[in-house]
N, C-alpha and C. Protein backbone atom coordinates (compact mmCIF):
# COMPACT_ATOMS: atom_id res chain seq x y z
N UNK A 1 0.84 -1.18 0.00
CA UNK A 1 0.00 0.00 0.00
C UNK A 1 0.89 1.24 0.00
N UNK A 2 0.31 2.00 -0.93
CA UNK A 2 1.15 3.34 -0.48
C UNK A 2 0.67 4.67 -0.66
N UNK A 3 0.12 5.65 0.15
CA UNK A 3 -0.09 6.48 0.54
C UNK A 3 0.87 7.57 0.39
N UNK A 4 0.02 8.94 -0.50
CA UNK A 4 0.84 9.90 -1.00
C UNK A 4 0.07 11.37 -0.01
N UNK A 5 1.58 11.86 -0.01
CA UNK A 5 -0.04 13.77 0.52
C UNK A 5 1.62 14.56 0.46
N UNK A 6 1.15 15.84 0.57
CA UNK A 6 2.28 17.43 0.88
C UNK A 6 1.80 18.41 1.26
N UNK A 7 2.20 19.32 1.01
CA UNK A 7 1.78 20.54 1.68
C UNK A 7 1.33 21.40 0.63
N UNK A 8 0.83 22.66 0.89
CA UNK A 8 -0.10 23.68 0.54
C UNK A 8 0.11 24.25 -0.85
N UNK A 9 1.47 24.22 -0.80
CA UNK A 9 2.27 24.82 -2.18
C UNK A 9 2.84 23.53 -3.42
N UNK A 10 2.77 22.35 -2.79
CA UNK A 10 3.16 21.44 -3.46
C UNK A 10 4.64 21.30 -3.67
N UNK A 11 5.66 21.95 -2.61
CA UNK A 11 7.11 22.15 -2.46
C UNK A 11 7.77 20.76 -1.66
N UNK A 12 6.72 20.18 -0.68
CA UNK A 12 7.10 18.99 -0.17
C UNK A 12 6.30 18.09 -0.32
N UNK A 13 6.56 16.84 -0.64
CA UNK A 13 5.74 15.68 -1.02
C UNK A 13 6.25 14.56 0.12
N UNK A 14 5.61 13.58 0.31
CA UNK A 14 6.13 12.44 0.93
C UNK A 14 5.03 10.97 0.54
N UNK A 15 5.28 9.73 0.86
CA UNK A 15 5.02 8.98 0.74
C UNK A 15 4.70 8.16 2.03
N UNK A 16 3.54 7.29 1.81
CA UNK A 16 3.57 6.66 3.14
C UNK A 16 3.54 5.35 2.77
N UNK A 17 4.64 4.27 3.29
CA UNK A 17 4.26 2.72 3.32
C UNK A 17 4.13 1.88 4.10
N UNK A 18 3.81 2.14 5.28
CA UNK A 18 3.82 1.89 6.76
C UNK A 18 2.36 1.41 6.55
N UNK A 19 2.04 0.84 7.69
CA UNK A 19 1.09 0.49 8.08
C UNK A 19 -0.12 1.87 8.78
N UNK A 20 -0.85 2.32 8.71
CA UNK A 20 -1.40 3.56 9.38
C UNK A 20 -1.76 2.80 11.07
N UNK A 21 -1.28 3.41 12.11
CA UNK A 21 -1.60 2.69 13.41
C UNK A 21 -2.39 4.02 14.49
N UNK A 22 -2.14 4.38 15.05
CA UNK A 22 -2.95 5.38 16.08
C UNK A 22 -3.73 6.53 15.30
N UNK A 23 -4.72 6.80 15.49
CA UNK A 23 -5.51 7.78 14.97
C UNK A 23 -5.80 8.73 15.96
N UNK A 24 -5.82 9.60 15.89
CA UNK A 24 -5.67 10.90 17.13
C UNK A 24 -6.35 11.90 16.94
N UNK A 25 -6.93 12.70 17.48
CA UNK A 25 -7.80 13.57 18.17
C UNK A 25 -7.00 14.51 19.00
N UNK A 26 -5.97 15.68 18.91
CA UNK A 26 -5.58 16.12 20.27
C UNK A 26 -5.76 17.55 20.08
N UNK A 27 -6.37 17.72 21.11
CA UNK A 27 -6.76 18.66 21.51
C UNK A 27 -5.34 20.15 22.66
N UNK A 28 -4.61 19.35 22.65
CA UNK A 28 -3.44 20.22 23.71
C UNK A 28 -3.21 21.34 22.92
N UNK A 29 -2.43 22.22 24.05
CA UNK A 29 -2.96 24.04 23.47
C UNK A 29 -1.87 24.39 22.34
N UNK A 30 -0.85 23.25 22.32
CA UNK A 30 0.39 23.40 21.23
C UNK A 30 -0.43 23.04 20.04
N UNK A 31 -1.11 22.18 20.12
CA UNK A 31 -1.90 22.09 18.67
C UNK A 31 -2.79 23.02 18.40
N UNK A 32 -3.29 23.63 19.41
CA UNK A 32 -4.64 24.43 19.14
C UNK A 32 -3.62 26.01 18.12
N UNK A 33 -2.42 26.14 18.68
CA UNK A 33 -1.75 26.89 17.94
C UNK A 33 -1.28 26.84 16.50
N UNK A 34 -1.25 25.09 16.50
CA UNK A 34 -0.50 25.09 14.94
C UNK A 34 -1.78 24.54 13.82
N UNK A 35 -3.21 24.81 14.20
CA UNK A 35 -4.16 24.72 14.07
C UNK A 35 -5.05 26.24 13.76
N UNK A 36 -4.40 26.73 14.54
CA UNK A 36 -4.89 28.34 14.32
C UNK A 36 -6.76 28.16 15.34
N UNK A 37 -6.77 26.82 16.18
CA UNK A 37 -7.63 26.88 17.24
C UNK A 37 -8.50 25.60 17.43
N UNK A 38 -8.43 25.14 16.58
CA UNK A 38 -9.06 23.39 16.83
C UNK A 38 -7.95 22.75 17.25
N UNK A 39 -8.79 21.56 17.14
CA UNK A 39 -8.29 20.02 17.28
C UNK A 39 -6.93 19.67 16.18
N UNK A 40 -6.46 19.01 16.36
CA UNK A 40 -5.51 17.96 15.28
C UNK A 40 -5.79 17.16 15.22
N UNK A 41 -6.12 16.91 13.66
CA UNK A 41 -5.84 15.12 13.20
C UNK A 41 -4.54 14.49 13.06
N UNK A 42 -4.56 13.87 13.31
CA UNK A 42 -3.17 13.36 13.01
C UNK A 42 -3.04 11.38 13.17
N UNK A 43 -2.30 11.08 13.05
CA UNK A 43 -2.32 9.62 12.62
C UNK A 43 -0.42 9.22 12.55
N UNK A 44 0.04 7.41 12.91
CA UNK A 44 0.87 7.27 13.09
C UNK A 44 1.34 6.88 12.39
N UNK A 45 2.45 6.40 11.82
CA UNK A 45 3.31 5.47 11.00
C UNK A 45 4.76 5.15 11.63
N UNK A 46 5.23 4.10 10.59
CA UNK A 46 6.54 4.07 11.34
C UNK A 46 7.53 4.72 10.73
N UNK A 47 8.38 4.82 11.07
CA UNK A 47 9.44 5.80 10.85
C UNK A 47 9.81 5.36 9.37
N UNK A 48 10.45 4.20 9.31
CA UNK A 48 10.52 3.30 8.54
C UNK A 48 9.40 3.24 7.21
N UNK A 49 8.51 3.28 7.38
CA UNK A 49 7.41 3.70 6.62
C UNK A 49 6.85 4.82 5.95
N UNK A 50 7.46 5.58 6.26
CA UNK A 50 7.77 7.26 5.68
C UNK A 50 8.74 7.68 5.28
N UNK A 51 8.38 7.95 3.75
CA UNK A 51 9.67 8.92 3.09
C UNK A 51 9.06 10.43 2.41
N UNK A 52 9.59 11.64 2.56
CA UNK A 52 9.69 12.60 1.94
C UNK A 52 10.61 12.41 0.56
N UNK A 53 9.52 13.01 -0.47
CA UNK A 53 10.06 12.32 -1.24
C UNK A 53 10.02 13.60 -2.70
N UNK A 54 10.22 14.93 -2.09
CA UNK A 54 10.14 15.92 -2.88
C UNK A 54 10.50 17.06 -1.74
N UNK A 55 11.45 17.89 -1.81
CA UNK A 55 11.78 18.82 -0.74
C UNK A 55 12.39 18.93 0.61
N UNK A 56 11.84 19.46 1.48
CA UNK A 56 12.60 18.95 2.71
C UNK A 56 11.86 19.95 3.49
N UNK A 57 11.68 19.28 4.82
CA UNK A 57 10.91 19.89 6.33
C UNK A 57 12.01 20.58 7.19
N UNK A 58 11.41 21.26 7.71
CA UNK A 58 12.16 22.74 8.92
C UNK A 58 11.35 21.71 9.90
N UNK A 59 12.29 21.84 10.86
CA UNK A 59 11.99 21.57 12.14
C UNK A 59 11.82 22.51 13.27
N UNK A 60 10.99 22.34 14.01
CA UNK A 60 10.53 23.52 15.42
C UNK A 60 10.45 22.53 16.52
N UNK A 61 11.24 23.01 17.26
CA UNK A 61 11.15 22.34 18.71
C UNK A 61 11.37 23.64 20.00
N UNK A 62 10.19 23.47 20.74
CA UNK A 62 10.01 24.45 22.39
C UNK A 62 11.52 23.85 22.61
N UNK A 63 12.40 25.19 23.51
CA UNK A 63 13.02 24.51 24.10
C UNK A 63 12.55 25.36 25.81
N UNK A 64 11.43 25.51 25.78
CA UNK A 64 10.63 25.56 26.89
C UNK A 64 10.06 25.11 27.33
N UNK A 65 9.76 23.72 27.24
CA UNK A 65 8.98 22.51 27.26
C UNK A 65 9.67 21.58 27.88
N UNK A 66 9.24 20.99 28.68
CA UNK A 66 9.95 19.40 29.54
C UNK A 66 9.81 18.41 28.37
N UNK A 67 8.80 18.04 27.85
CA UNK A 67 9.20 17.23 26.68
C UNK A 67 8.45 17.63 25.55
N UNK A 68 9.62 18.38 24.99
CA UNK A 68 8.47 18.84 23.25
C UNK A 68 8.52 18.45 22.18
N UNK A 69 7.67 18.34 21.15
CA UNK A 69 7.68 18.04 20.41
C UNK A 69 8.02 18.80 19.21
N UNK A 70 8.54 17.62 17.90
CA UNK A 70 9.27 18.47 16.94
C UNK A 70 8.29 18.28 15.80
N UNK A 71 8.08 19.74 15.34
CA UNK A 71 6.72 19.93 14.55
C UNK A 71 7.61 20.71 13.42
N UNK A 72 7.31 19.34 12.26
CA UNK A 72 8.13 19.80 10.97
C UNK A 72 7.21 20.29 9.91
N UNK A 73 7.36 21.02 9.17
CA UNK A 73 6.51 21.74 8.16
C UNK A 73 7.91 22.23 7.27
N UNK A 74 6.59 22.90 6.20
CA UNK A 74 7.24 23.15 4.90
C UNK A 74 7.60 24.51 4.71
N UNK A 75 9.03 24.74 4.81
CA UNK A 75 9.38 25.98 5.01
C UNK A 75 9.09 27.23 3.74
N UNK A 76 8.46 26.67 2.94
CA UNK A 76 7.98 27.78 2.03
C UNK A 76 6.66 28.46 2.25
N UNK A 77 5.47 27.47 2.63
CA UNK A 77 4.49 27.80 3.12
C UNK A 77 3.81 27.80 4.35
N UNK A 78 4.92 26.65 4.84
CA UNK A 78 4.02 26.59 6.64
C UNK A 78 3.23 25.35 6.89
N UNK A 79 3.14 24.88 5.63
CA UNK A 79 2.27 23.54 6.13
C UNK A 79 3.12 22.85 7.11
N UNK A 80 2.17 22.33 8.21
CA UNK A 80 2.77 21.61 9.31
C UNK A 80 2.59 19.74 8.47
N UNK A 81 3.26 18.69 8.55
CA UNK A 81 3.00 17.66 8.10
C UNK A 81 3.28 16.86 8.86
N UNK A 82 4.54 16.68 9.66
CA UNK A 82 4.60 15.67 10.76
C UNK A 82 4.86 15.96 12.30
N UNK A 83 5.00 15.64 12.71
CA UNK A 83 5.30 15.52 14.43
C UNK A 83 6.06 14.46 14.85
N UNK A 84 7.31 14.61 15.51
CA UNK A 84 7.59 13.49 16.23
C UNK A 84 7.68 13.55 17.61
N UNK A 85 7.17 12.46 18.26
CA UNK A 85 6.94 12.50 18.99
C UNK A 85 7.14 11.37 20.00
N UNK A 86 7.12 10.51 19.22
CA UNK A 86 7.52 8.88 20.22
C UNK A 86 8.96 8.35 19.11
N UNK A 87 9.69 7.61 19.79
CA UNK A 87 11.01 7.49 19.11
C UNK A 87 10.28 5.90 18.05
N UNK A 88 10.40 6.06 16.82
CA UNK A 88 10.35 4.93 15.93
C UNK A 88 8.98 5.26 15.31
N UNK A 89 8.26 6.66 15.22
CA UNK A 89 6.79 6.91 15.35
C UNK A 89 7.10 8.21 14.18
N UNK A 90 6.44 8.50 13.49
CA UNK A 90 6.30 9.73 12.63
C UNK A 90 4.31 9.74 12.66
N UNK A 91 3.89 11.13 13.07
CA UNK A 91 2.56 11.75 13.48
C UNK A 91 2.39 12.33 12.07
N UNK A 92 1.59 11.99 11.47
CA UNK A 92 1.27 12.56 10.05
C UNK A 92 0.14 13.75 10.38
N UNK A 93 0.11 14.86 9.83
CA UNK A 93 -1.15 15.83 9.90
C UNK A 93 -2.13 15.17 8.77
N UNK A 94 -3.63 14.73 9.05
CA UNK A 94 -4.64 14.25 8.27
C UNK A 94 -4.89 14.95 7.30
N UNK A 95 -4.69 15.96 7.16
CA UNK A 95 -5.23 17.36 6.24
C UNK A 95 -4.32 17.03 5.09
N UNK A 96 -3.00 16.66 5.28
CA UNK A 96 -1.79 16.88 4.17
C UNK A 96 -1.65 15.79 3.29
N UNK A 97 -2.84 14.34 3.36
CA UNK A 97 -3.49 13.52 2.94
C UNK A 97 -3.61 14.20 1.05
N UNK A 98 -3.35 13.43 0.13
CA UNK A 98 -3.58 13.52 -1.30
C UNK A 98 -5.10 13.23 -1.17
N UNK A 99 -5.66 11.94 -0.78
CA UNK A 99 -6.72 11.39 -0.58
C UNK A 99 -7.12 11.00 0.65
N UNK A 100 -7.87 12.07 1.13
CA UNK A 100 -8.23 11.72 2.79
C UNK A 100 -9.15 11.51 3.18
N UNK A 101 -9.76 10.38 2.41
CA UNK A 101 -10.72 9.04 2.55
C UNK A 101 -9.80 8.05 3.08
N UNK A 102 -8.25 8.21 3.30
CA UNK A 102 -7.52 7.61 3.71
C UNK A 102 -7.01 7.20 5.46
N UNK A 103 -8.14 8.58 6.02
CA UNK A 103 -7.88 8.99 6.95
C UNK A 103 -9.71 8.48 7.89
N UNK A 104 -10.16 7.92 8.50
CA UNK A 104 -11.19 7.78 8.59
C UNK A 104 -12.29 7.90 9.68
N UNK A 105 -11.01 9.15 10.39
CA UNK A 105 -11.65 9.69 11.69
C UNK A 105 -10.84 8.99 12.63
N UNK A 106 -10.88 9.72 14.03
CA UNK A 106 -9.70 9.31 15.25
C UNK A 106 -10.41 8.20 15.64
N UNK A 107 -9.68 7.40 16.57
CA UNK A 107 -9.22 6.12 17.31
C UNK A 107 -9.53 6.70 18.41
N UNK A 108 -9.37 7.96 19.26
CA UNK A 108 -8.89 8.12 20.23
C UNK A 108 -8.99 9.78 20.34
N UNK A 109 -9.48 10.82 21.52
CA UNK A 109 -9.37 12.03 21.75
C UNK A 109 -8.20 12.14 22.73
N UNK A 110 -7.42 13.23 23.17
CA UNK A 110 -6.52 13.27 23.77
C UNK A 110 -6.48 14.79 24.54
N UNK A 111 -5.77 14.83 25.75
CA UNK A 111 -5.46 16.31 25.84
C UNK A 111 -7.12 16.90 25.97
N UNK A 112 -8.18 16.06 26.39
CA UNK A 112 -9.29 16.87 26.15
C UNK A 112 -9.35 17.74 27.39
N UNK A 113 -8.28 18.01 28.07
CA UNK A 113 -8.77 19.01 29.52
C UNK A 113 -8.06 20.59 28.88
N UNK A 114 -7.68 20.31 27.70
CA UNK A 114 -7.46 21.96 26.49
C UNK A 114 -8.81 21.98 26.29
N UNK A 115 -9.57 20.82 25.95
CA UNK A 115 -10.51 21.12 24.69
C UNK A 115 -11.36 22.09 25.26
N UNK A 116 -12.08 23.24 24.61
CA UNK A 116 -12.65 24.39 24.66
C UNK A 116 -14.11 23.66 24.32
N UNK A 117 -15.22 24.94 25.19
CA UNK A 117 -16.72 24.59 25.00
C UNK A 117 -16.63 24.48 23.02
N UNK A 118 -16.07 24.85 22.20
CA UNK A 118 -16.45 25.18 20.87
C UNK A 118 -16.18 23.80 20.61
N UNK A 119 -15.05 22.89 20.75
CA UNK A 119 -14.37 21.81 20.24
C UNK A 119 -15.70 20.66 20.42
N UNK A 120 -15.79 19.81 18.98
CA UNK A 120 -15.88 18.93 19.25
C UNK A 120 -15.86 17.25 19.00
N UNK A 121 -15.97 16.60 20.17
CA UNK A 121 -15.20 15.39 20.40
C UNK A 121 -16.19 14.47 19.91
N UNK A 122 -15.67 13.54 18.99
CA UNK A 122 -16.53 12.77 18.10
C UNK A 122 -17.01 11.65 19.66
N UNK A 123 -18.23 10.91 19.14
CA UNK A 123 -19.02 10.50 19.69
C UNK A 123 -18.77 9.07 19.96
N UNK A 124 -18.19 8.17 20.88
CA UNK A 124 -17.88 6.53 20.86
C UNK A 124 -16.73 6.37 21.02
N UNK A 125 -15.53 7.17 20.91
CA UNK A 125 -13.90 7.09 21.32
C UNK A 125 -13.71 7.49 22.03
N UNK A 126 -12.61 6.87 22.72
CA UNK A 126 -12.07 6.69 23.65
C UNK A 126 -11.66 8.27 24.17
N UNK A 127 -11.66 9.38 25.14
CA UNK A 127 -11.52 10.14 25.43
C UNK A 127 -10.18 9.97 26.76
N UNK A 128 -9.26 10.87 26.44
CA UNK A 128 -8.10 11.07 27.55
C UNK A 128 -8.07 12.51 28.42
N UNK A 129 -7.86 12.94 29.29
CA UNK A 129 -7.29 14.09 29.59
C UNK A 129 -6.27 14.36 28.75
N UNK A 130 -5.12 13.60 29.28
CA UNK A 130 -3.77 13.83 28.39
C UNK A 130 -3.52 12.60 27.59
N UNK A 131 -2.40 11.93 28.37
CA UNK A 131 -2.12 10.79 27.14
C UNK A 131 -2.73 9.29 27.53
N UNK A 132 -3.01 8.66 27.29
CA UNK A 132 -3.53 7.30 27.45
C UNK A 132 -2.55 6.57 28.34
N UNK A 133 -2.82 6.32 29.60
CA UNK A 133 -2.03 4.63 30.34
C UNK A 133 -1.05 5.30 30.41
């Protein structure tokens, strides 16, 4: 299987051949920023399973943060596309999807003690404060 998406301008491309595993919902206030005020979709793969495969990602990392995350996007336009965040794990943004019928709604809400009266949390998943277990 392989799974294509990029960003806004069409400057970075990547490929996905991984297996798709966690589906996510997070709501924490770092996303609500790189969101411009919602939620994030986002979804997992393995490291291994992801290649950029046209351009190249800028990396941003808090170094105000006890443990932050590195939120790579496309330095021409800003599209945010991955996150890392667990070591062997690449966080795909759902939006940056070619075909995102590919994507088929979260697994899982997270971080819902950000989530704002406006946000909302799909109906039958699993809901966290922060992170699961």
């Amino acid at each position: 299987m392989s799974i294509e998406g990029g960003c806004y301008c069409k400057q970075v491309r990547y490929e996905i051949t991984g297996e798709i595993g966690m589906k996510i919902q997070c709501f924490c206030r770092e996303c609500q920023y790189v969101t411009g005020g919602d939620s994030l979709l986002t979804f997992a793969v393995p490291e291994d399973g992801f290649a950029i495969t046209q351009g190249a990602l800028k990396d941003f990392r808090r170094d105000d943060l006890e443990s932050p995350v590195t939120r790579q996007f496309c330095p021409n336009c800003g599209t945010h596309i991955t996150s890392i965040a667990m070591p062997g794990m690449v966080l795909i943004k759902a939006g940056t999807l070619d075909d995102r019928s590919n994507f088929d709604g979260p697994g899982m809400a997270i971080y819902t003690c950000d989530a704002q009266p406006y946000h909302a949390v799909p109906e039958g998943i699993p809901t966290f404060e922060k992170l699961p277990g």
